[in-house]
PDB file of N, CA and C in Angstrom:
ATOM      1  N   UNK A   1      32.208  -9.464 -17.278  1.00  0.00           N
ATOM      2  CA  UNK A   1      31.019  -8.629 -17.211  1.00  0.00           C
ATOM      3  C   UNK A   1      30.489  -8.548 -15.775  1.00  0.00           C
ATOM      4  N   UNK A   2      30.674  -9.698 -15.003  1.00  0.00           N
ATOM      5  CA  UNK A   2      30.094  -9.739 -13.558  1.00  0.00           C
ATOM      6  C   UNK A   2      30.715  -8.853 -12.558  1.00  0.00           C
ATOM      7  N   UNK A   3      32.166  -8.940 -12.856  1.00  0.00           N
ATOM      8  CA  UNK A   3      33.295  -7.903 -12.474  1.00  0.00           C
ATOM      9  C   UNK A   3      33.172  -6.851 -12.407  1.00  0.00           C
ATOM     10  N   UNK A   4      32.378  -6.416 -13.722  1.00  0.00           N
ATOM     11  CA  UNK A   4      32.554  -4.785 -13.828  1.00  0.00           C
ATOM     12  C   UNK A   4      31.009  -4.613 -13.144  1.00  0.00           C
ATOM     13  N   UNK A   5      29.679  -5.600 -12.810  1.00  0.00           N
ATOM     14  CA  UNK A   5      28.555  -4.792 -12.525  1.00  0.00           C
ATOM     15  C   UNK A   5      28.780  -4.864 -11.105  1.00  0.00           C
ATOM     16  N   UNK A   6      29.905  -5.944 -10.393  1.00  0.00           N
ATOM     17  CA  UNK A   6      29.958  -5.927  -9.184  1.00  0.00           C
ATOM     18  C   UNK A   6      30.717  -4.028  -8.735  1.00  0.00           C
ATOM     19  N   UNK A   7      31.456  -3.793  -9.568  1.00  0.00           N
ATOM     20  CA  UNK A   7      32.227  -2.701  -9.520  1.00  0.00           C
ATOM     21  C   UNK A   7      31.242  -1.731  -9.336  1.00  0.00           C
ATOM     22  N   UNK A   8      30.678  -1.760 -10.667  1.00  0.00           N
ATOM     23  CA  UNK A   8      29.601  -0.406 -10.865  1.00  0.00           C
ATOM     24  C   UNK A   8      28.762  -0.560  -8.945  1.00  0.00           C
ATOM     25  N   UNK A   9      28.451  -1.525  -8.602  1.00  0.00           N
ATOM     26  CA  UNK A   9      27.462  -1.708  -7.483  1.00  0.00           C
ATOM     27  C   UNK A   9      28.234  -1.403  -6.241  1.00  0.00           C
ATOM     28  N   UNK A  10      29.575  -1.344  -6.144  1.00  0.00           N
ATOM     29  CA  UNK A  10      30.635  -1.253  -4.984  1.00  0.00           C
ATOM     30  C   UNK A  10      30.150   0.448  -4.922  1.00  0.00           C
ATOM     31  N   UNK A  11      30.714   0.977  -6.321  1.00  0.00           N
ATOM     32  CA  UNK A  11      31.093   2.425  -6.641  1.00  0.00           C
ATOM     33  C   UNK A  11      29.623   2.856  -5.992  1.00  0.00           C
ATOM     34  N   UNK A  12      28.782   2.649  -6.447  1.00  0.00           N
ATOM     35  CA  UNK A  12      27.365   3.745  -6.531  1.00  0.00           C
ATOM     36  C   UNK A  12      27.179   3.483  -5.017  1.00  0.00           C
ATOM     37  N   UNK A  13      26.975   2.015  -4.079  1.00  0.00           N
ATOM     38  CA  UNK A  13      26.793   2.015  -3.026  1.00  0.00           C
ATOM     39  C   UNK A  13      27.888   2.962  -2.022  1.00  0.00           C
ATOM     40  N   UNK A  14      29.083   3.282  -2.160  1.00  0.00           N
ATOM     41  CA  UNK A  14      30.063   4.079  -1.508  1.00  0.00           C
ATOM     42  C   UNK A  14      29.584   5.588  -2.007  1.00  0.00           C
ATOM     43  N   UNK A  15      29.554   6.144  -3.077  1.00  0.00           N
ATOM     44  CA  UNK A  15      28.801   7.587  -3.644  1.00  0.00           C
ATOM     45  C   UNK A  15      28.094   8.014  -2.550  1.00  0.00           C
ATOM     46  N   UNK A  16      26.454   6.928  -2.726  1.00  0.00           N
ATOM     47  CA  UNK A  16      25.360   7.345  -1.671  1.00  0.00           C
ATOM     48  C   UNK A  16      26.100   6.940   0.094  1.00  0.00           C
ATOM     49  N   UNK A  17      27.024   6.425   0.260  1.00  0.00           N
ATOM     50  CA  UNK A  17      27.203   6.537   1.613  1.00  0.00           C
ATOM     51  C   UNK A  17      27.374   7.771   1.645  1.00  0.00           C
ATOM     52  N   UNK A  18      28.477   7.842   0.946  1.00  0.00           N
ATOM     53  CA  UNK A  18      29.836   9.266   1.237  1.00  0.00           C
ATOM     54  C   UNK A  18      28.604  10.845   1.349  1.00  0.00           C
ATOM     55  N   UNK A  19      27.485  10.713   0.089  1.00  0.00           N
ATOM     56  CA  UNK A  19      26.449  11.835  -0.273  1.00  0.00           C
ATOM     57  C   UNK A  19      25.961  11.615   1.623  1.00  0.00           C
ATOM     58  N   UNK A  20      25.227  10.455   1.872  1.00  0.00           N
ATOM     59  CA  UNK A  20      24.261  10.589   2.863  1.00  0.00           C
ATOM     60  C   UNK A  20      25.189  11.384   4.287  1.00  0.00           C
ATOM     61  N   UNK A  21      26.330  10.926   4.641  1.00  0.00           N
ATOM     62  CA  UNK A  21      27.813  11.022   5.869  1.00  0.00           C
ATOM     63  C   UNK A  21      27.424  12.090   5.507  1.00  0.00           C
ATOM     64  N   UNK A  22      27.638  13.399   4.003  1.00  0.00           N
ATOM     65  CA  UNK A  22      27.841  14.623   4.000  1.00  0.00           C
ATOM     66  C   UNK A  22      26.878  15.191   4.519  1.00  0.00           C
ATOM     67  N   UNK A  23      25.326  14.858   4.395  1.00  0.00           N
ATOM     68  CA  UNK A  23      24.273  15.624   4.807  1.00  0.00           C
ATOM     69  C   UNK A  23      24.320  15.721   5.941  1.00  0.00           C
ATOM     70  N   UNK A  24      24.189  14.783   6.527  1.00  0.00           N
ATOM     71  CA  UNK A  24      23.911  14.364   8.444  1.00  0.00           C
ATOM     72  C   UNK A  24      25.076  14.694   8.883  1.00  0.00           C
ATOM     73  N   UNK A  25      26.387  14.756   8.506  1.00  0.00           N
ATOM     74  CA  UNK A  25      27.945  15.259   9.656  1.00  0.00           C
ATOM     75  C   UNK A  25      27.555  16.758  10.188  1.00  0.00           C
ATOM     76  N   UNK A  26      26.639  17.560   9.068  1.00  0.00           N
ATOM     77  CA  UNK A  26      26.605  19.192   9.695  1.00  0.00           C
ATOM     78  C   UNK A  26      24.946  19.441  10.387  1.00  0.00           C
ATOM     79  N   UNK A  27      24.711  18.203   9.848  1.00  0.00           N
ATOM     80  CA  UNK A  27      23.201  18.757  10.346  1.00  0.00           C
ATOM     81  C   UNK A  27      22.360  18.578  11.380  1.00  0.00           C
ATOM     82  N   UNK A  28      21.806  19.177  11.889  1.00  0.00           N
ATOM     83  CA  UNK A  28      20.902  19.124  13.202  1.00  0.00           C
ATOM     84  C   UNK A  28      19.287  18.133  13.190  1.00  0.00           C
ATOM     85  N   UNK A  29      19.362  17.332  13.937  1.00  0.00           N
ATOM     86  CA  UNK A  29      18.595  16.623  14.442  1.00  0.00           C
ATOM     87  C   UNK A  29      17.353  17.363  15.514  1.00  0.00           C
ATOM     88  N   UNK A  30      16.736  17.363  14.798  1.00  0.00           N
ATOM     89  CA  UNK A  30      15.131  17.851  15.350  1.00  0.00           C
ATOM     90  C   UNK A  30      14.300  16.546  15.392  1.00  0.00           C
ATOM     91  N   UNK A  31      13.757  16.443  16.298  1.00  0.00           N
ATOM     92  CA  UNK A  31      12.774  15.070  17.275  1.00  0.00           C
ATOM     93  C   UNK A  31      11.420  16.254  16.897  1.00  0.00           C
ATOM     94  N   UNK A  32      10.476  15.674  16.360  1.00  0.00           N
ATOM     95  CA  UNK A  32       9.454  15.701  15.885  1.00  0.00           C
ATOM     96  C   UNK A  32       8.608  15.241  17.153  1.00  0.00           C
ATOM     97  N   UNK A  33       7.818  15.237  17.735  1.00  0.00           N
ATOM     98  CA  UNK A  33       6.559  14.363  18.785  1.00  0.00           C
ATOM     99  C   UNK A  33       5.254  14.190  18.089  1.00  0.00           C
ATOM    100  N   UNK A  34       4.118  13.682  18.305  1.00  0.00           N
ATOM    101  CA  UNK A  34       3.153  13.574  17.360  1.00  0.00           C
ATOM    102  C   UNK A  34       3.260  13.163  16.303  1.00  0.00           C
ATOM    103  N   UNK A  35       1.819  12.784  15.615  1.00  0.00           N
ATOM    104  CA  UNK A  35       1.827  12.334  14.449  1.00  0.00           C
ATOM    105  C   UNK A  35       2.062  13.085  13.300  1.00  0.00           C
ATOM    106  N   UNK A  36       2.920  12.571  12.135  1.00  0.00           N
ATOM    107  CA  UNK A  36       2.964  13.528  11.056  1.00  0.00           C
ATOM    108  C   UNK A  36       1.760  13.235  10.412  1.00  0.00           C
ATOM    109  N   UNK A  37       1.686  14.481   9.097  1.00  0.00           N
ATOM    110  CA  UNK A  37       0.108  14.631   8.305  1.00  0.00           C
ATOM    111  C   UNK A  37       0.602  12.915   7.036  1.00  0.00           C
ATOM    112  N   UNK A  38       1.569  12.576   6.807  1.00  0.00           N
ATOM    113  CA  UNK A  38       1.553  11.580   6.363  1.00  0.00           C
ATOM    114  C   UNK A  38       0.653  10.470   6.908  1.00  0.00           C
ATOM    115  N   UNK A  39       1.192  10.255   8.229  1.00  0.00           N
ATOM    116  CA  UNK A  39       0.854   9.219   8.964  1.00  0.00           C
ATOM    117  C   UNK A  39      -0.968   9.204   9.137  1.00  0.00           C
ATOM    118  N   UNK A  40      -1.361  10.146   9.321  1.00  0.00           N
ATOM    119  CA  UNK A  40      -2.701  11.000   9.166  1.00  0.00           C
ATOM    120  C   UNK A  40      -3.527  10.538   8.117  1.00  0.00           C
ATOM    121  N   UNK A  41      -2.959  11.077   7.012  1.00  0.00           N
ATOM    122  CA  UNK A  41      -3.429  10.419   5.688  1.00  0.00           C
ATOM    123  C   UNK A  41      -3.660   9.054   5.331  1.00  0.00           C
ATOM    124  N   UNK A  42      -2.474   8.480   5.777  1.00  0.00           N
ATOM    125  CA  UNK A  42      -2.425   6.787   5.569  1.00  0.00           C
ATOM    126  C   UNK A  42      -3.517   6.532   6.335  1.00  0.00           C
ATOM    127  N   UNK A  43      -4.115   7.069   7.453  1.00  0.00           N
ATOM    128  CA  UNK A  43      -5.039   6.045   8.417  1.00  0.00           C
ATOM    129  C   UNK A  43      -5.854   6.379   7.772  1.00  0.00           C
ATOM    130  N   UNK A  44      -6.163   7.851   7.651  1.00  0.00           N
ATOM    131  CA  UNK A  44      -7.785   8.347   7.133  1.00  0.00           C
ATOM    132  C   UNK A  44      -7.819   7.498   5.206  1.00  0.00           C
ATOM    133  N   UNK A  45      -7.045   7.064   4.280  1.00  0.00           N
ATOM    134  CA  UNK A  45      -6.689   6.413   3.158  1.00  0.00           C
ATOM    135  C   UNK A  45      -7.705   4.799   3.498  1.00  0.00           C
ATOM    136  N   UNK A  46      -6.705   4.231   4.687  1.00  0.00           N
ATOM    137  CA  UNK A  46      -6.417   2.983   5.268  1.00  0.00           C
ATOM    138  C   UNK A  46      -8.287   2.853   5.610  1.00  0.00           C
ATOM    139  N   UNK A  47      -9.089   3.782   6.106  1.00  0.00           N
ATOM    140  CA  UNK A  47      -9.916   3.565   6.866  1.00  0.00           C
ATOM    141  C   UNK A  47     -11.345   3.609   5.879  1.00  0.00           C
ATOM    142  N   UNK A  48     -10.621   4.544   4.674  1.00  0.00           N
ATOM    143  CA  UNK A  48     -11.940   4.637   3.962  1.00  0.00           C
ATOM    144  C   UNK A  48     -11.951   3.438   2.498  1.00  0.00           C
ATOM    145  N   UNK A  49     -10.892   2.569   2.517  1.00  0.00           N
ATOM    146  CA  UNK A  49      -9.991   1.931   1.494  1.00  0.00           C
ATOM    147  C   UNK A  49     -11.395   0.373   2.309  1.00  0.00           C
ATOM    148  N   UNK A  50     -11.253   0.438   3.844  1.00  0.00           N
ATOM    149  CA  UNK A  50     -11.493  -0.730   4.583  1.00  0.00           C
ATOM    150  C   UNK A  50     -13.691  -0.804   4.374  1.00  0.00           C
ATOM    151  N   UNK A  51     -13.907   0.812   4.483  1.00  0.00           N
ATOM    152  CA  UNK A  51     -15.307   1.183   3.926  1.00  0.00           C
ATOM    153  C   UNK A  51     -15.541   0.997   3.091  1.00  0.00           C
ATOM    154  N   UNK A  52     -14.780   0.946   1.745  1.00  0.00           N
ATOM    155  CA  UNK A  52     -15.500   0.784   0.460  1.00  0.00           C
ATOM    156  C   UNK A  52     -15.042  -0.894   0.220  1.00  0.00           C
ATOM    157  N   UNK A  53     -14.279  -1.732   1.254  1.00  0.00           N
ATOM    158  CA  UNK A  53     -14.427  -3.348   0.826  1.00  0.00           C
ATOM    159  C   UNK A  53     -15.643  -3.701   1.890  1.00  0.00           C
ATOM    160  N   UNK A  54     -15.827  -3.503   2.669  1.00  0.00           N
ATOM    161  CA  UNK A  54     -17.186  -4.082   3.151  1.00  0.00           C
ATOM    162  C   UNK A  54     -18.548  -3.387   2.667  1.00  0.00           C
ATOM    163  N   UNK A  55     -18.285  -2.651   1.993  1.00  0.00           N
ATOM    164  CA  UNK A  55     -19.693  -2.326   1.189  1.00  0.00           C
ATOM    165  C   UNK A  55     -19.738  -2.633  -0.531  1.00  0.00           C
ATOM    166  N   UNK A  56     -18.481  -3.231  -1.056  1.00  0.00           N
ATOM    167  CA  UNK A  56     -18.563  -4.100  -1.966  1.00  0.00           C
ATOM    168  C   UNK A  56     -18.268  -5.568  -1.832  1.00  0.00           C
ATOM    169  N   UNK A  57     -18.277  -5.587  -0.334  1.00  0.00           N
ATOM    170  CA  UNK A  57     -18.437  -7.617   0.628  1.00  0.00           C
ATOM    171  C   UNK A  57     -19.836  -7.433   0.467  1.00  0.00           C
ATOM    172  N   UNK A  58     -20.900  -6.520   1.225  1.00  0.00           N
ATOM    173  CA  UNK A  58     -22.045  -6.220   1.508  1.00  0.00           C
ATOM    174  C   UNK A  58     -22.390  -6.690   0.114  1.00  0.00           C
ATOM    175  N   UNK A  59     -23.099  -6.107  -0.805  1.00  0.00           N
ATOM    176  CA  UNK A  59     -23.288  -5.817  -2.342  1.00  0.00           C
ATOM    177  C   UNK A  59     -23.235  -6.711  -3.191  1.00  0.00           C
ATOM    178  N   UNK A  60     -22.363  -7.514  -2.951  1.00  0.00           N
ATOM    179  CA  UNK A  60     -21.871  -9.021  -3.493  1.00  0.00           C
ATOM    180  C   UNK A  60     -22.360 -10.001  -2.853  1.00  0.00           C
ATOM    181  N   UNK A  61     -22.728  -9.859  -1.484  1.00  0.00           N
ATOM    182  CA  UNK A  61     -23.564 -10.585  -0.818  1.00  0.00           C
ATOM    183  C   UNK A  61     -24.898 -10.585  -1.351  1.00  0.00           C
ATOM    184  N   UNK A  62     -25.272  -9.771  -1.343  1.00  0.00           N
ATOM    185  CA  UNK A  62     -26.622  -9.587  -1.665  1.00  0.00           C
ATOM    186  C   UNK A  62     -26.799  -9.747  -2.984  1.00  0.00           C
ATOM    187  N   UNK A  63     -26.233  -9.164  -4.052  1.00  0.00           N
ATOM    188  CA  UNK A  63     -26.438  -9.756  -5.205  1.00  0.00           C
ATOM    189  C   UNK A  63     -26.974 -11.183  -5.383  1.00  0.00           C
ATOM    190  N   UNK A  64     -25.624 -11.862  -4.488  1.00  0.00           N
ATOM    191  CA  UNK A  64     -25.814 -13.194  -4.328  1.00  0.00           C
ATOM    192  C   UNK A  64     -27.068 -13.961  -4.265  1.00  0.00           C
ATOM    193  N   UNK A  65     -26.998 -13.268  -3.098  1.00  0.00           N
ATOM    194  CA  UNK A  65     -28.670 -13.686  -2.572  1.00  0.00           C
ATOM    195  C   UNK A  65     -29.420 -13.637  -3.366  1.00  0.00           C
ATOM    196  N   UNK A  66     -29.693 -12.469  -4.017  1.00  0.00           N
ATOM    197  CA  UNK A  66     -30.676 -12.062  -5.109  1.00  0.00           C
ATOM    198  C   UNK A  66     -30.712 -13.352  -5.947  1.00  0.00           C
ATOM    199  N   UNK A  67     -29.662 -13.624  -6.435  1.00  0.00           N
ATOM    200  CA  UNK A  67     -29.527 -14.752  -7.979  1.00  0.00           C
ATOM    201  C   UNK A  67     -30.292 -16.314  -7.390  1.00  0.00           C
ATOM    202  N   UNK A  68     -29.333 -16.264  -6.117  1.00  0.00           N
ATOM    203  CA  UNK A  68     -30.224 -17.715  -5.592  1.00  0.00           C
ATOM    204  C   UNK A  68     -31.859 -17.263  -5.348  1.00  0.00           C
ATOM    205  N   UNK A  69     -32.110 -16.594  -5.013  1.00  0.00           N
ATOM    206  CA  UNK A  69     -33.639 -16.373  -4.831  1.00  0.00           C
ATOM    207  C   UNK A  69     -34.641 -16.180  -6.394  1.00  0.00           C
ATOM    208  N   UNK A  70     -33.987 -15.830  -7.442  1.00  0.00           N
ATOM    209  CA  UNK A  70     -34.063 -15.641  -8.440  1.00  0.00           C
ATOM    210  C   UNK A  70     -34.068 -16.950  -9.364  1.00  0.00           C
ATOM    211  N   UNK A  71     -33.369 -18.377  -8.857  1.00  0.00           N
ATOM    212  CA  UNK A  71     -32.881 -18.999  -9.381  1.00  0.00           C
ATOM    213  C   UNK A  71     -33.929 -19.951  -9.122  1.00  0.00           C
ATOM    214  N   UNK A  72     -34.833 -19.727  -7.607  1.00  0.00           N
ATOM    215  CA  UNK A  72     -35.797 -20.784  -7.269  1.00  0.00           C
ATOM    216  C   UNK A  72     -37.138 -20.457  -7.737  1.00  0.00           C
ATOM    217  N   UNK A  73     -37.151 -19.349  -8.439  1.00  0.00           N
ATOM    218  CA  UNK A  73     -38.618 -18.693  -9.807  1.00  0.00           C
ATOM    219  C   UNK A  73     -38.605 -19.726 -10.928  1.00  0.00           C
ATOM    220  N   UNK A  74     -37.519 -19.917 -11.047  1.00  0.00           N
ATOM    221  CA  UNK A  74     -37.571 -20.786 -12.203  1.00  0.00           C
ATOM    222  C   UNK A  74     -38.100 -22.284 -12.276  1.00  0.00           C
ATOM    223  N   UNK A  75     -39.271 -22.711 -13.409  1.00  0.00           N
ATOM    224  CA  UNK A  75     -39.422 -24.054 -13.065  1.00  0.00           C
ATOM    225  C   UNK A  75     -39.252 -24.442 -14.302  1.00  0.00           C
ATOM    226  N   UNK A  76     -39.433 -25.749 -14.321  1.00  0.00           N
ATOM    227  CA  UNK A  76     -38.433 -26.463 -15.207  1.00  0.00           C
ATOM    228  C   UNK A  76     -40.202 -26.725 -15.690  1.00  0.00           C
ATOM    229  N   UNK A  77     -40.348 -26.456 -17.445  1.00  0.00           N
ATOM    230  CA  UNK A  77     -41.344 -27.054 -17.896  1.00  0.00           C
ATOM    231  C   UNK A  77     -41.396 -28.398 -18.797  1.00  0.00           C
ATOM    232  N   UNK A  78     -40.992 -29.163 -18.458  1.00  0.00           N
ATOM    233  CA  UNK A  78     -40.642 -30.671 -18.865  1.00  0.00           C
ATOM    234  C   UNK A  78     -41.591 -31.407 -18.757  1.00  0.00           C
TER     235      UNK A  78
END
């Protein structure tokens, strides 16, 4: 059984070589400069991903606060 998945894994890895060799042997290479709109996205993603954890760091802080300040109202009637 190991035989044949090593096989199956030989075969499919040689396929996608042989597929990828076919694309790129005829095709032209264009150099891009600048940033792509991917790369764009990820930062503007990355930047607003980094805004909404320090304003639920913020929020949680303060909650915090709140409970301890909340916590010293209380007296013990004993």
């Amino acid at each position: 059984m190991r035989a044949l998945q090593a096989l199956c894994t030989a075969v499919h890895n040689a396929c996608v070589v042989t597929l990828v060799d076919r694309l790129v042997h005829k095709a032209e290479i264009v150099l891009i400069e600048g940033k792509s709109y991917r790369h764009k996205e990820a930062e503007e993603r990355a930047a607003e991903k980094e805004k909404t954890r320090k304003a639920n760091k913020k929020a949680k802080s303060t909650k915090e606060r709140g409970a301890k300040d909340d916590s010293s109202l209380v007296h013990d009637s004993v």
